[in-house]
N, C-alpha and C. Protein backbone atom coordinates (compact mmCIF):
# COMPACT_ATOMS: atom_id res chain seq x y z
N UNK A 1 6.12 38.21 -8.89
CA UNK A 1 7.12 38.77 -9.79
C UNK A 1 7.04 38.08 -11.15
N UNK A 2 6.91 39.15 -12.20
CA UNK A 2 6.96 38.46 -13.49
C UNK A 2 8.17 37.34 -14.21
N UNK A 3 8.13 36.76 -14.51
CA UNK A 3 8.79 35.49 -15.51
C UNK A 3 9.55 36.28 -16.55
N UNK A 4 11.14 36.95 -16.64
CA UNK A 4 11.51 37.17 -17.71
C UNK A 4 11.81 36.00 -18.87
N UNK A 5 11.25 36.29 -19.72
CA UNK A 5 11.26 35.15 -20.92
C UNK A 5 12.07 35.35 -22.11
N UNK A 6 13.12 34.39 -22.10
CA UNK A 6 14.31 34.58 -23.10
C UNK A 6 13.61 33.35 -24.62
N UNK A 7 13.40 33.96 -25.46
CA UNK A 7 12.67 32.70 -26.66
C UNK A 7 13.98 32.75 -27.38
N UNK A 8 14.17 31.62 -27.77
CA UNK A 8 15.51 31.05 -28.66
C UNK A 8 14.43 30.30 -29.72
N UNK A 9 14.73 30.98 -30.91
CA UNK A 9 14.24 30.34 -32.20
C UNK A 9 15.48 30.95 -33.49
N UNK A 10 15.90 30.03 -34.32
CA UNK A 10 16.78 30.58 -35.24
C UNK A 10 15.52 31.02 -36.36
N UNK A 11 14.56 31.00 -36.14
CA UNK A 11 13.64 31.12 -37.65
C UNK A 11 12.95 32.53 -37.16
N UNK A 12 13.02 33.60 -37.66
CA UNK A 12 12.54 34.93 -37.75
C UNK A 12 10.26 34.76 -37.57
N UNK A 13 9.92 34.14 -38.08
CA UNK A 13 8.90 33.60 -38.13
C UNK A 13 8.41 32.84 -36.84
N UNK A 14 8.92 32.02 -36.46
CA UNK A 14 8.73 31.35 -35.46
C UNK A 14 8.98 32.22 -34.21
N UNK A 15 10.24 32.89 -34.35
CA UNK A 15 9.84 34.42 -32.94
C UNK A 15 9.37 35.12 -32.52
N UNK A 16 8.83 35.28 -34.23
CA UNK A 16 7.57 36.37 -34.04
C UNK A 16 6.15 36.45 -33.52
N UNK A 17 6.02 34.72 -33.97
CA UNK A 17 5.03 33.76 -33.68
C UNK A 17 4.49 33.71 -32.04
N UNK A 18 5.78 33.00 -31.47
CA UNK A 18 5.89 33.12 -29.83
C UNK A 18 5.89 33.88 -29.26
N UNK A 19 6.54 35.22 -29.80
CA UNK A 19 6.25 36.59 -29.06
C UNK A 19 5.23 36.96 -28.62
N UNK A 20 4.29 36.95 -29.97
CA UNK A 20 3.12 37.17 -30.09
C UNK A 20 1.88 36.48 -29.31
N UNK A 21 2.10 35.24 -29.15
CA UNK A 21 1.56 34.65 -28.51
C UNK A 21 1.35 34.83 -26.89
N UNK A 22 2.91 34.97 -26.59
CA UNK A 22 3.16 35.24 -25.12
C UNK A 22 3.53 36.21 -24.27
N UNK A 23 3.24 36.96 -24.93
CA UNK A 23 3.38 38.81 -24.53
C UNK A 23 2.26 38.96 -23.97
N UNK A 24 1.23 38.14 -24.00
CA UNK A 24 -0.38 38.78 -23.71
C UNK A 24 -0.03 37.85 -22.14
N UNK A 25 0.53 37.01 -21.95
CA UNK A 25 0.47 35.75 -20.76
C UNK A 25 0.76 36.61 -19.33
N UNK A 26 0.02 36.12 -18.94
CA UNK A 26 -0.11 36.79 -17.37
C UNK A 26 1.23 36.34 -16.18
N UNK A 27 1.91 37.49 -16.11
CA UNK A 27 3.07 36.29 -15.32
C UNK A 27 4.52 36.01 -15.91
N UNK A 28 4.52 36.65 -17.00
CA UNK A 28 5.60 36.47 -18.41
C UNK A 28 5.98 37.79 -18.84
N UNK A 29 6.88 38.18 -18.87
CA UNK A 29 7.28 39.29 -19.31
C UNK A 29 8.67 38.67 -20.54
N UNK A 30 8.45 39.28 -22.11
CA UNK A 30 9.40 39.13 -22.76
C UNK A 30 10.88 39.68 -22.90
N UNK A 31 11.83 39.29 -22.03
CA UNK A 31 12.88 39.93 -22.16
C UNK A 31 13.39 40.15 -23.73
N UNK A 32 13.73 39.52 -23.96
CA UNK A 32 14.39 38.66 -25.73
C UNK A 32 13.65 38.33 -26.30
N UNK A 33 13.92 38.25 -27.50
CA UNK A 33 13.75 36.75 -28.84
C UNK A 33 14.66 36.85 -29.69
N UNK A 34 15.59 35.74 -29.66
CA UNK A 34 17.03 35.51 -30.07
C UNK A 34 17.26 34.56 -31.29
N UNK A 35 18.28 34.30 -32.16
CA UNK A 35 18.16 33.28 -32.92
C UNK A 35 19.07 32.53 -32.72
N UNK A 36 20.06 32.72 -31.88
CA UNK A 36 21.03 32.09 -31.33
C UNK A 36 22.13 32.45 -30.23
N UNK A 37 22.87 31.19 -29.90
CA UNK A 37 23.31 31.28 -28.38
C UNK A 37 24.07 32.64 -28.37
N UNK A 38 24.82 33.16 -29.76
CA UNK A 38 25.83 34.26 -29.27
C UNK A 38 25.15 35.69 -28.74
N UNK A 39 23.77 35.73 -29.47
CA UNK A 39 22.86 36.81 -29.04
C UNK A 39 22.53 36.63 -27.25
N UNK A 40 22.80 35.54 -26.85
CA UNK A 40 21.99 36.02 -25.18
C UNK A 40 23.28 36.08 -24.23
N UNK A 41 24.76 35.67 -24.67
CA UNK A 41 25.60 36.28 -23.67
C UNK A 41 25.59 37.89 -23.63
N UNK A 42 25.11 38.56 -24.62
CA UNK A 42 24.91 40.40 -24.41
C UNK A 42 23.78 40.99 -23.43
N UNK A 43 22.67 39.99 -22.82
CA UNK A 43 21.42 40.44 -22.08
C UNK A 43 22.13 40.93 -21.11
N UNK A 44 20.94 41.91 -20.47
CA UNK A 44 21.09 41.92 -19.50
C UNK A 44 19.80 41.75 -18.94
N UNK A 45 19.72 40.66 -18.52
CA UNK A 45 18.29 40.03 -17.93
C UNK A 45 18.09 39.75 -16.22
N UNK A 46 17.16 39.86 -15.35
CA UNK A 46 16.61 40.05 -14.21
C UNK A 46 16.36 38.47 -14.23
N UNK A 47 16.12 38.26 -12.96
CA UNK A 47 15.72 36.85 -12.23
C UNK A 47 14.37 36.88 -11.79
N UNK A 48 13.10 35.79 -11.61
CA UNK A 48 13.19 35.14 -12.25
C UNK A 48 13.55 34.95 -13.40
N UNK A 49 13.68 33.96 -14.36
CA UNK A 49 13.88 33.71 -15.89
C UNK A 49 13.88 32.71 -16.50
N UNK A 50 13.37 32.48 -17.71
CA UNK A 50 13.17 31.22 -18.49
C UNK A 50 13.94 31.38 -19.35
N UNK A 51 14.44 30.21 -20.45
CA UNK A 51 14.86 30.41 -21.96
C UNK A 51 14.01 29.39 -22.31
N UNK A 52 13.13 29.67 -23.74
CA UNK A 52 12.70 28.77 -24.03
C UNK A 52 13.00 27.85 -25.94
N UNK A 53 12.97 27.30 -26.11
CA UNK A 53 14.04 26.49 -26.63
C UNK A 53 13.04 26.04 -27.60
N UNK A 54 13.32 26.84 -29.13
CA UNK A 54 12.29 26.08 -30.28
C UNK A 54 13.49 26.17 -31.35
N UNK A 55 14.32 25.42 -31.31
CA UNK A 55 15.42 25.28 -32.28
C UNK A 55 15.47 23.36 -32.56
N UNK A 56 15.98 23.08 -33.65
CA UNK A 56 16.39 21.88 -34.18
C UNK A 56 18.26 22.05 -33.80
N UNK A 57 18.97 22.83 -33.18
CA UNK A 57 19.98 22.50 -32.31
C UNK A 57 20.24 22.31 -30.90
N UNK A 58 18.98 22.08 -30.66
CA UNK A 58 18.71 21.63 -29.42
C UNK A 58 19.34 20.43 -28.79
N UNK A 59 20.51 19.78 -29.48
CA UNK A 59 21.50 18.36 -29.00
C UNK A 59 21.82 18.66 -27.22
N UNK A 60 22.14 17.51 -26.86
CA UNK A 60 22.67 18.15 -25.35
C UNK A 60 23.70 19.09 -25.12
N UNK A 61 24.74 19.23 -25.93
CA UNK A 61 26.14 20.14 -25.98
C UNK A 61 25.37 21.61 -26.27
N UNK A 62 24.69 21.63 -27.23
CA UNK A 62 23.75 23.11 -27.40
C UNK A 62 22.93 23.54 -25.96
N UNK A 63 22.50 22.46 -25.48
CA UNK A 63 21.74 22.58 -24.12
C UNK A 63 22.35 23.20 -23.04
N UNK A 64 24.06 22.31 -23.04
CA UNK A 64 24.85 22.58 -21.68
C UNK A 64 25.46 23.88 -22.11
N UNK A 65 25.76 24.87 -23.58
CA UNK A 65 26.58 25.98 -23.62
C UNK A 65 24.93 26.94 -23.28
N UNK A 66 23.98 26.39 -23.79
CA UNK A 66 22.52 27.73 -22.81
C UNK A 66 22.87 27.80 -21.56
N UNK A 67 23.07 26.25 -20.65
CA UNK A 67 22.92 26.97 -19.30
C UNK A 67 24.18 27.29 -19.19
N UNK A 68 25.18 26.84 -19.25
CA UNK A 68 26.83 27.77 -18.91
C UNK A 68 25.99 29.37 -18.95
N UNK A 69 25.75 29.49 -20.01
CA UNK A 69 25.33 31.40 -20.49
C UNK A 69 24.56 31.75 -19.15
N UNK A 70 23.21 31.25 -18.89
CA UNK A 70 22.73 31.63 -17.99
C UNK A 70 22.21 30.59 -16.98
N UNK A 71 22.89 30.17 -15.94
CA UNK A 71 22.93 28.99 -15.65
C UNK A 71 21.95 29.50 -14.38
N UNK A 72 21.07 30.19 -13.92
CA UNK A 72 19.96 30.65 -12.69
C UNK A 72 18.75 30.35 -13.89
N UNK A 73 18.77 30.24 -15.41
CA UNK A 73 17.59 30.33 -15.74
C UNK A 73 16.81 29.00 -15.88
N UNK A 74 16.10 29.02 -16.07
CA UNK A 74 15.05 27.63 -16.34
C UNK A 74 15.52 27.69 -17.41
N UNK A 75 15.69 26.00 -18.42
CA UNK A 75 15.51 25.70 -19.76
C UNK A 75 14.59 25.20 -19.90
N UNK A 76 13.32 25.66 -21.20
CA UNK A 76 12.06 24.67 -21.44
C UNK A 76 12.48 24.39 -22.86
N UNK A 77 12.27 23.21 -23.08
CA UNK A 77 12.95 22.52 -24.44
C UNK A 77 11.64 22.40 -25.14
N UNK A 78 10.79 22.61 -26.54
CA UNK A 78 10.06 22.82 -27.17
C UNK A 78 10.49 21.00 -27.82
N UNK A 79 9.47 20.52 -27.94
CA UNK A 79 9.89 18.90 -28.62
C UNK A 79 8.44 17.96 -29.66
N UNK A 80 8.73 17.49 -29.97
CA UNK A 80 7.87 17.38 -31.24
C UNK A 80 7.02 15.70 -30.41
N UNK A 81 7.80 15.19 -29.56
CA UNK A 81 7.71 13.82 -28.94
C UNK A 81 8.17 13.77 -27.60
N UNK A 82 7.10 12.89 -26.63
CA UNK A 82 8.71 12.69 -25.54
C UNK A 82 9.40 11.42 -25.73
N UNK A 83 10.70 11.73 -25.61
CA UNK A 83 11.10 10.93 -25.54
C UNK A 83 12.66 10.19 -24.48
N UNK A 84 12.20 9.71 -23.94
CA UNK A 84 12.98 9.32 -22.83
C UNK A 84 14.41 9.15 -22.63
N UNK A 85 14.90 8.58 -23.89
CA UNK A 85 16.61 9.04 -23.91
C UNK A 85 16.91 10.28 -24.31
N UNK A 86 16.19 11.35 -25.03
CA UNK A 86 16.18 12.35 -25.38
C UNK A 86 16.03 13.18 -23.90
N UNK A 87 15.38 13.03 -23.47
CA UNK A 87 14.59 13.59 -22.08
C UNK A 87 16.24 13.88 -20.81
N UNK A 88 16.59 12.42 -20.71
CA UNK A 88 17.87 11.87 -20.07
C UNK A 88 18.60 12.70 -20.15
N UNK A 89 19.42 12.72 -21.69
CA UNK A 89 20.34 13.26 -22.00
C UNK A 89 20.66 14.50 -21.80
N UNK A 90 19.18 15.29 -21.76
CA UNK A 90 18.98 17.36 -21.62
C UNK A 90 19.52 17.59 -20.70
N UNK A 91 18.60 16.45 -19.56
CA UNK A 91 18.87 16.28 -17.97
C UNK A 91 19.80 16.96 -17.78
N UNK A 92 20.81 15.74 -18.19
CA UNK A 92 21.93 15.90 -17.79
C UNK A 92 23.13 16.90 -18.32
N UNK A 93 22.21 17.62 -19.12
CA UNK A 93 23.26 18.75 -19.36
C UNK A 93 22.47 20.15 -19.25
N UNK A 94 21.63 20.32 -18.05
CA UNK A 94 20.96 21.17 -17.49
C UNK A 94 19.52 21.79 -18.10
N UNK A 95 18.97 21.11 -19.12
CA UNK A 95 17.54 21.01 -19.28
C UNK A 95 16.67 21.19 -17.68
N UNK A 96 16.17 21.72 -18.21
CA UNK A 96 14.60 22.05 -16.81
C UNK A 96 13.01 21.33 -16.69
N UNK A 97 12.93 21.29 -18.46
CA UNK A 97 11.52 21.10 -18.71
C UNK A 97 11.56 21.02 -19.98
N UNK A 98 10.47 20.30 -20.26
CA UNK A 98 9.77 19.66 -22.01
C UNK A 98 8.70 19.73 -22.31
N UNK A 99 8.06 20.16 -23.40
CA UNK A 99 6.59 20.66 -23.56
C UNK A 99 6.07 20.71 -25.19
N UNK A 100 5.13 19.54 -25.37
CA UNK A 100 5.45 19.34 -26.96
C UNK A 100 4.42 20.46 -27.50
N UNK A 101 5.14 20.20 -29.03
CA UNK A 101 4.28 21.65 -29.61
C UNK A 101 2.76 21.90 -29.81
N UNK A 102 1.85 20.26 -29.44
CA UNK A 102 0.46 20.15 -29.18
C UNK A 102 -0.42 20.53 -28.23
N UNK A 103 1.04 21.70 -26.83
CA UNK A 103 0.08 21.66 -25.66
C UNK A 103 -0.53 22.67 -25.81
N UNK A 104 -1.39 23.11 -24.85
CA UNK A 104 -1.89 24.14 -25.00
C UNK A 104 -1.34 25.27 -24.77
N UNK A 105 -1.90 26.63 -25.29
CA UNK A 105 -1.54 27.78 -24.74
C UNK A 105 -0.40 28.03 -23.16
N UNK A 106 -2.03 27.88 -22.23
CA UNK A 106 -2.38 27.93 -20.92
C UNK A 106 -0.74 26.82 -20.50
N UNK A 107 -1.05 25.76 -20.62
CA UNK A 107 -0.01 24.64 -20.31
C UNK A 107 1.92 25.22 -20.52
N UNK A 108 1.74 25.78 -21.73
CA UNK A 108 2.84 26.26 -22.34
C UNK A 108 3.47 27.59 -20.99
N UNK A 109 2.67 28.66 -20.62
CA UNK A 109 2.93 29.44 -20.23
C UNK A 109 3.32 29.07 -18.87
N UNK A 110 2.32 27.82 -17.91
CA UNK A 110 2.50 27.87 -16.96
C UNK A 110 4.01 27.08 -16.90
N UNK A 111 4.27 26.31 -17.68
CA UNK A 111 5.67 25.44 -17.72
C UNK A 111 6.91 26.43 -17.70
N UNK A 112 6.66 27.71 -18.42
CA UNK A 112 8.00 28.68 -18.54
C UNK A 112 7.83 29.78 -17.29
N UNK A 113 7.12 29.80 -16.47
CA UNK A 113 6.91 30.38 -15.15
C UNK A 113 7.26 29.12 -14.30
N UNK A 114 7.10 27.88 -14.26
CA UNK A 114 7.87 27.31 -13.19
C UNK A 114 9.15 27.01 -13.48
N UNK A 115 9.42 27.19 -14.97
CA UNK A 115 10.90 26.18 -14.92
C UNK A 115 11.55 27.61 -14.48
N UNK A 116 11.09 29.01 -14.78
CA UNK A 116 11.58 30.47 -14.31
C UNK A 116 12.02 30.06 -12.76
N UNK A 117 11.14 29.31 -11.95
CA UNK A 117 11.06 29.09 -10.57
C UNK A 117 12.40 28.00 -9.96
N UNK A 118 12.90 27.64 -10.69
CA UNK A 118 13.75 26.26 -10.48
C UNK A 118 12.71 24.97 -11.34
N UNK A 119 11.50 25.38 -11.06
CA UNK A 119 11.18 23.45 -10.92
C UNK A 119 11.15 22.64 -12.38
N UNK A 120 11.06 21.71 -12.37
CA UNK A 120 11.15 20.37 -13.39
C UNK A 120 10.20 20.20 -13.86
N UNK A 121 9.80 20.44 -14.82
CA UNK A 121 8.60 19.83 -16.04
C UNK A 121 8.89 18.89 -16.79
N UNK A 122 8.48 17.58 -16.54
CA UNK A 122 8.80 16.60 -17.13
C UNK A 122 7.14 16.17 -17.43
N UNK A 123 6.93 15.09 -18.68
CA UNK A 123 5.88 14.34 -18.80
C UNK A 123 5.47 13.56 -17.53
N UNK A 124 4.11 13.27 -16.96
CA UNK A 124 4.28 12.53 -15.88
C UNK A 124 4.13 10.73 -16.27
N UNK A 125 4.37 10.50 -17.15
CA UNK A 125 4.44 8.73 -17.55
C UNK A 125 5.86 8.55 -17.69
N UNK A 126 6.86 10.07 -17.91
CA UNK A 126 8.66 9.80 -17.91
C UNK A 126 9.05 10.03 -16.86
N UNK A 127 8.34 10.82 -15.68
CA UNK A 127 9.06 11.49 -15.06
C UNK A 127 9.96 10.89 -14.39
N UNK A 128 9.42 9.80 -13.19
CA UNK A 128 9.87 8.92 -12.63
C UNK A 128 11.20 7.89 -13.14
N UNK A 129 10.76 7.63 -14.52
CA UNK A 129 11.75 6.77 -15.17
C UNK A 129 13.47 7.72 -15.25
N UNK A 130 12.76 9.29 -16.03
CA UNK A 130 13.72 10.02 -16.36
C UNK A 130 14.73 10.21 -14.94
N UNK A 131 13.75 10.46 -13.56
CA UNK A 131 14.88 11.06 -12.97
C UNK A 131 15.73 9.64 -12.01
N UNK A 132 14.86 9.07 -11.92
CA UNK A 132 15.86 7.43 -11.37
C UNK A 132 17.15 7.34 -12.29
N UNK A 133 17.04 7.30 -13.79
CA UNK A 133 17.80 6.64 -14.40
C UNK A 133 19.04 7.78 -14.52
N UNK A 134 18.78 9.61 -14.40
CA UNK A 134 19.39 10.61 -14.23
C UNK A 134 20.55 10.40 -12.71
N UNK A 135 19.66 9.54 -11.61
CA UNK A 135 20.35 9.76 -10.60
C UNK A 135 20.93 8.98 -10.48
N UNK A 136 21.11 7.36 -11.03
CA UNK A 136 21.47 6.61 -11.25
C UNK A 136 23.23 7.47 -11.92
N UNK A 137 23.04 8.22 -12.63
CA UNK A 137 23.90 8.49 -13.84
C UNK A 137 24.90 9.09 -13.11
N UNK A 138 24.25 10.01 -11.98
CA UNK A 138 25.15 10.83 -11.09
C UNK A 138 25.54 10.43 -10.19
N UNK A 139 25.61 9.28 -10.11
CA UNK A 139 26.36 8.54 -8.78
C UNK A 139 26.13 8.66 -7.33
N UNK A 140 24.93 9.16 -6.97
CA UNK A 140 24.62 10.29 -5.95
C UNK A 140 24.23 8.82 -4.84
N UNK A 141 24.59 7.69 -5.25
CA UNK A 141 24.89 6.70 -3.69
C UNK A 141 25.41 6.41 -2.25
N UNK A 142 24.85 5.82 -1.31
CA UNK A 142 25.79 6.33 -0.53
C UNK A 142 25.95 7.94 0.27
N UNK A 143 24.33 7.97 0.23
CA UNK A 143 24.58 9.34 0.68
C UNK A 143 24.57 9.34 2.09
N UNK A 144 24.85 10.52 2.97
CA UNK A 144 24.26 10.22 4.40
C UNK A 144 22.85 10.75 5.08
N UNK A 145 22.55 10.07 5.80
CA UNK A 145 21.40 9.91 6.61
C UNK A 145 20.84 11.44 6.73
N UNK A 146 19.80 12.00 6.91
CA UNK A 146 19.24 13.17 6.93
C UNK A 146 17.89 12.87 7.44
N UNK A 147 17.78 13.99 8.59
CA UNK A 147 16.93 14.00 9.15
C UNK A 147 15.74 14.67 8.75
N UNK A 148 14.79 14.60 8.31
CA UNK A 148 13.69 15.03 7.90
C UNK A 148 12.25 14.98 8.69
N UNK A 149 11.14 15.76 8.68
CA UNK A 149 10.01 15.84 9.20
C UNK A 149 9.00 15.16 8.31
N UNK A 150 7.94 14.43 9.04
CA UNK A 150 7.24 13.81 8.40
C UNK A 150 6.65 14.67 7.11
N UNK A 151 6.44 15.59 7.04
CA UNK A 151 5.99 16.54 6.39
C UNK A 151 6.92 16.80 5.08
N UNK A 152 8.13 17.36 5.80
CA UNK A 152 8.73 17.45 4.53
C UNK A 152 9.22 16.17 3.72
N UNK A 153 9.28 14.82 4.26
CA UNK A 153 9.36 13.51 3.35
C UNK A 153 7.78 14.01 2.62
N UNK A 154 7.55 14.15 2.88
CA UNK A 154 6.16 13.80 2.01
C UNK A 154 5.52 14.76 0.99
N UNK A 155 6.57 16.11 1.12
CA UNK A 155 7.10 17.33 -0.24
C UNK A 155 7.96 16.89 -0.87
N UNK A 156 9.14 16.04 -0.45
CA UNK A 156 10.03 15.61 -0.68
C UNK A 156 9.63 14.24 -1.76
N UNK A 157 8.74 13.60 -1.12
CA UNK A 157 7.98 12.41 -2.34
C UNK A 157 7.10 12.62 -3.23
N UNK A 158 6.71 13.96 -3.41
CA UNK A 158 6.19 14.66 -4.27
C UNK A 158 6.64 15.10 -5.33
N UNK A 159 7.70 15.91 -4.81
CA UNK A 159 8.65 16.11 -5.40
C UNK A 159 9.71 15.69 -6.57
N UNK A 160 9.89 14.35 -5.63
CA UNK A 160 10.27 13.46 -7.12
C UNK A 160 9.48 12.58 -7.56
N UNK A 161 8.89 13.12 -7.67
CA UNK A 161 6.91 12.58 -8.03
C UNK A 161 6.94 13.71 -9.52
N UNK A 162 7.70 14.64 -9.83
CA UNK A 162 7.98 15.42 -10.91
C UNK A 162 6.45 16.31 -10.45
N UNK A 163 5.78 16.45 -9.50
CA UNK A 163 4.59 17.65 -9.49
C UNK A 163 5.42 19.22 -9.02
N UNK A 164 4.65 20.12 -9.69
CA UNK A 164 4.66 21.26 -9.34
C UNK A 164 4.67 21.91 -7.56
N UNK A 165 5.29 23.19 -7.52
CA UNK A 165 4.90 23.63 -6.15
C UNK A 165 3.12 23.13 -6.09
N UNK A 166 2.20 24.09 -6.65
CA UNK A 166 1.55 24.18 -6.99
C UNK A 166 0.55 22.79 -6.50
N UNK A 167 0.94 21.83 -7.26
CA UNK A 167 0.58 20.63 -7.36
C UNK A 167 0.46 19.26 -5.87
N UNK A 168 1.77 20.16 -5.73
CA UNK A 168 2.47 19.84 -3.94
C UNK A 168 1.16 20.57 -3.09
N UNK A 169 1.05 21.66 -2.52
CA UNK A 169 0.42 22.29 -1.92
C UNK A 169 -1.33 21.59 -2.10
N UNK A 170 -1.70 21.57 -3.29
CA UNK A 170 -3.28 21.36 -3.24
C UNK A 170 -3.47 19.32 -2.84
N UNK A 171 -2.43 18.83 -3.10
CA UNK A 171 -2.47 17.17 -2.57
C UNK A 171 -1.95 17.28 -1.42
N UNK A 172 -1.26 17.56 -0.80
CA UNK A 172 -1.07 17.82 0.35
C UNK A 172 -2.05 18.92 1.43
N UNK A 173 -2.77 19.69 0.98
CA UNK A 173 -3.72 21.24 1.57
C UNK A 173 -2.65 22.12 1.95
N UNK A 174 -1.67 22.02 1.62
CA UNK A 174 -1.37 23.57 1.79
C UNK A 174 -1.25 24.50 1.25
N UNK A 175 -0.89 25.49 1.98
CA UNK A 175 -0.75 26.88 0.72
C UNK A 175 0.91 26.81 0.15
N UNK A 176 0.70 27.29 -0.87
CA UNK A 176 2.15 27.51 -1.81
C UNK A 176 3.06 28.03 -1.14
N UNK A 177 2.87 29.09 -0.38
CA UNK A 177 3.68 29.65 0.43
C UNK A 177 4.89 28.35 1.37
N UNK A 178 3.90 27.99 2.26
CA UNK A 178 4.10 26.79 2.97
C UNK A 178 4.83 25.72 2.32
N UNK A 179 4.48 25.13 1.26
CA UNK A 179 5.15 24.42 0.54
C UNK A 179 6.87 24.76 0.21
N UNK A 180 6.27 25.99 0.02
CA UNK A 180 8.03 27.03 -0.75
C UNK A 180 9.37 26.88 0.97
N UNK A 181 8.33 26.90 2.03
CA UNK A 181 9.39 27.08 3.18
C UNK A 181 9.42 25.48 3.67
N UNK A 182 9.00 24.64 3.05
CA UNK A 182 9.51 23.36 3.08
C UNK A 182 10.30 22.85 2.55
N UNK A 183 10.23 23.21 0.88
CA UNK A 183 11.22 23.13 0.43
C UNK A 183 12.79 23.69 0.84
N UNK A 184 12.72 24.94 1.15
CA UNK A 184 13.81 25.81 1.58
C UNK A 184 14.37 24.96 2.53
N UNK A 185 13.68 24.07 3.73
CA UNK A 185 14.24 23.58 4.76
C UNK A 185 15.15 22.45 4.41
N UNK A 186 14.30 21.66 3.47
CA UNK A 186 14.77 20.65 2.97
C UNK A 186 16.02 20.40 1.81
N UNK A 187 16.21 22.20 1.25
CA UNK A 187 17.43 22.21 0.67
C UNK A 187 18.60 22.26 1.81
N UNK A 188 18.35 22.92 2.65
CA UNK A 188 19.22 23.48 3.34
C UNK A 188 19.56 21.87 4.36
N UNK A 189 18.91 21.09 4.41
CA UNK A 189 19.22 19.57 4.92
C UNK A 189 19.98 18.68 4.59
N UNK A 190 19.87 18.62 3.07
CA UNK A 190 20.34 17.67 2.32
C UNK A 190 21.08 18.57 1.66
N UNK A 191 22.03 19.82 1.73
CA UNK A 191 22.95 21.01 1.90
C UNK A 191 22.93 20.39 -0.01
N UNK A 192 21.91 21.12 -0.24
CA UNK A 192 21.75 21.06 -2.16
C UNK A 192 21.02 22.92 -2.23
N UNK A 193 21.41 22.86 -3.65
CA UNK A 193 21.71 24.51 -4.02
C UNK A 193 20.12 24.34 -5.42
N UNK A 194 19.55 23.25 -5.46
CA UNK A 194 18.63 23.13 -6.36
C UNK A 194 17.61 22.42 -6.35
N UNK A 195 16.44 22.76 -7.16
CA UNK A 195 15.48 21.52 -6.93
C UNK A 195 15.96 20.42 -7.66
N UNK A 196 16.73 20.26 -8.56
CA UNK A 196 17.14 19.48 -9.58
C UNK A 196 17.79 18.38 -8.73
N UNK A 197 19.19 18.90 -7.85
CA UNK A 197 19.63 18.27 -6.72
C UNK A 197 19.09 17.93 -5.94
N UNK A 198 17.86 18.11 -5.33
CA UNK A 198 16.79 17.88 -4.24
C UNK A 198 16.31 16.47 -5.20
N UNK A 199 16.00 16.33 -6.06
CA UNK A 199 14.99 15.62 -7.01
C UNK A 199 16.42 14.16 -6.92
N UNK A 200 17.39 14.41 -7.24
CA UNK A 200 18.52 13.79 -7.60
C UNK A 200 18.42 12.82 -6.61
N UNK A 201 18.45 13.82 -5.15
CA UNK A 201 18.76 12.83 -4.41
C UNK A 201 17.60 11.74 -3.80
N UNK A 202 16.70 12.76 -4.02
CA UNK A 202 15.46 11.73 -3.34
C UNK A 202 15.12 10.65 -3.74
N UNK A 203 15.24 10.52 -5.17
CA UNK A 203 14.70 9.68 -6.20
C UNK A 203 16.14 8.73 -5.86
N UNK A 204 17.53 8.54 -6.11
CA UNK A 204 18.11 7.69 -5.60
C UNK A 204 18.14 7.39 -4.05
N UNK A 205 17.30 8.06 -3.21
CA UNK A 205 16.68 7.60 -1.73
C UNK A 205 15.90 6.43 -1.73
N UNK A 206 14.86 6.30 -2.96
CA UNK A 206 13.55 5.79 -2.82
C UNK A 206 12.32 6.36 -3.23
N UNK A 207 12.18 7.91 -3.09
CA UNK A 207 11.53 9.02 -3.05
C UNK A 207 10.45 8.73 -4.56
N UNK A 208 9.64 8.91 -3.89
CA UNK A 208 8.72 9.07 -5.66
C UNK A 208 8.33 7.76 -6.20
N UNK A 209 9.17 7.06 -5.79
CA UNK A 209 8.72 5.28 -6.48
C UNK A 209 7.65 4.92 -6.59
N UNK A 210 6.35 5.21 -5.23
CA UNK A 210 4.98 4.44 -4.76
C UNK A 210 4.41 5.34 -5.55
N UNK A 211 3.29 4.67 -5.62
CA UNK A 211 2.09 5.53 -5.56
C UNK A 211 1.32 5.74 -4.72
N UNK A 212 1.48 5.35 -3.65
CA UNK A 212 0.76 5.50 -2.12
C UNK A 212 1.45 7.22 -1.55
């Protein structure tokens, strides 16, 4: 199923730009291109879905009134740097993913089809830092005991390992499919409604720390 793609740019130029670019992307379908938040409470947009985020009001309060609007969609935040309190802060006001304006094409597209998916695109030299210090933030201590399969700990440490389904499946050998009904099990365990929450908790588990 295609990726409806919501582009948030206030610059007429710069929409036109991205449109253009990503209309041809395999997997992406352009719902929108908006210049601001009051334009996307009128969509009427299908699921999957991305918004993707090339504005200089991109603060966290701008972040948390996108997802209020459409809070099932992925946010991919367009950023000039990463940067780790910057990174934090999105987090925590429902950011999805970050992707600076040097990546590639290819890179760009596949990031707004997973964050469409639920998952987390983070840098992988922040990721770890970002979501410890995120779960740290959420108090998520103290949780209780959950029973898990060797298998799914080890999607589960992947996981907050900040890798892709994708990414999960080929280090591990399985197929994507497989991966996707591990995950499912493992939401439904640790009775969380997200990967974000899945990520939350693992990473204040332990989850993701090694590199083993």
């Amino acid at each position: 199923m295609s990726t409806q793609l919501i582009i948030l740019a206030p610059f007429n130029l710069h929409r036109r730009a991205w449109q253009a670019l990503l209309e041809s992307q395999p997997g992406i379908t352009i719902a929108a291109a908006v210049s601001d938040l009051s334009e996307i409470g009128h969509l009427q947009v299908e699921l999957p879905g991305s918004i993707f985020v090339d504005s200089p009001m991109g603060q966290a309060g701008y972040i948390e009134l996108l997802h209020d609007a459409l809070p099932d969609f992925g946010l991919l935040y367009l950023v000039d740097q990463y940067d780790l309190d910057e990174i934090i802060a999105l987090l925590g006001k429902g950011a999805t993913g970050f992707i600076k304006r040097d990546a590639a094409v290819g890179d760009l597209a596949r990031a707004i089809i997973a964050t469409g998916r639920g998952e987390i695109i983070l840098p992988p030299e922040l990721a770890t830092q970002a979501l410890v210090a995120l779960a740290r933030g959420e108090g998520v201590g103290n949780a209780p005991q959950i029973s898990l399969t060797e298998r799914e700990q080890k999607v589960l440490d992947l996981l907050a390992k900040g890798l892709t389904n994708k990414d999960i499946a080929q280090t591990l050998i399985l197929s994507v499919r497989t991966v996707e009904a591990h995950l499912r099990n493992i939401y439904s365990k640790l009775d969380v409604d997200s990967r974000t929450e899945a990520v939350l908790w693992a990473v204040d588990q332990g989850f993701g720390l090694n590199d083993g």
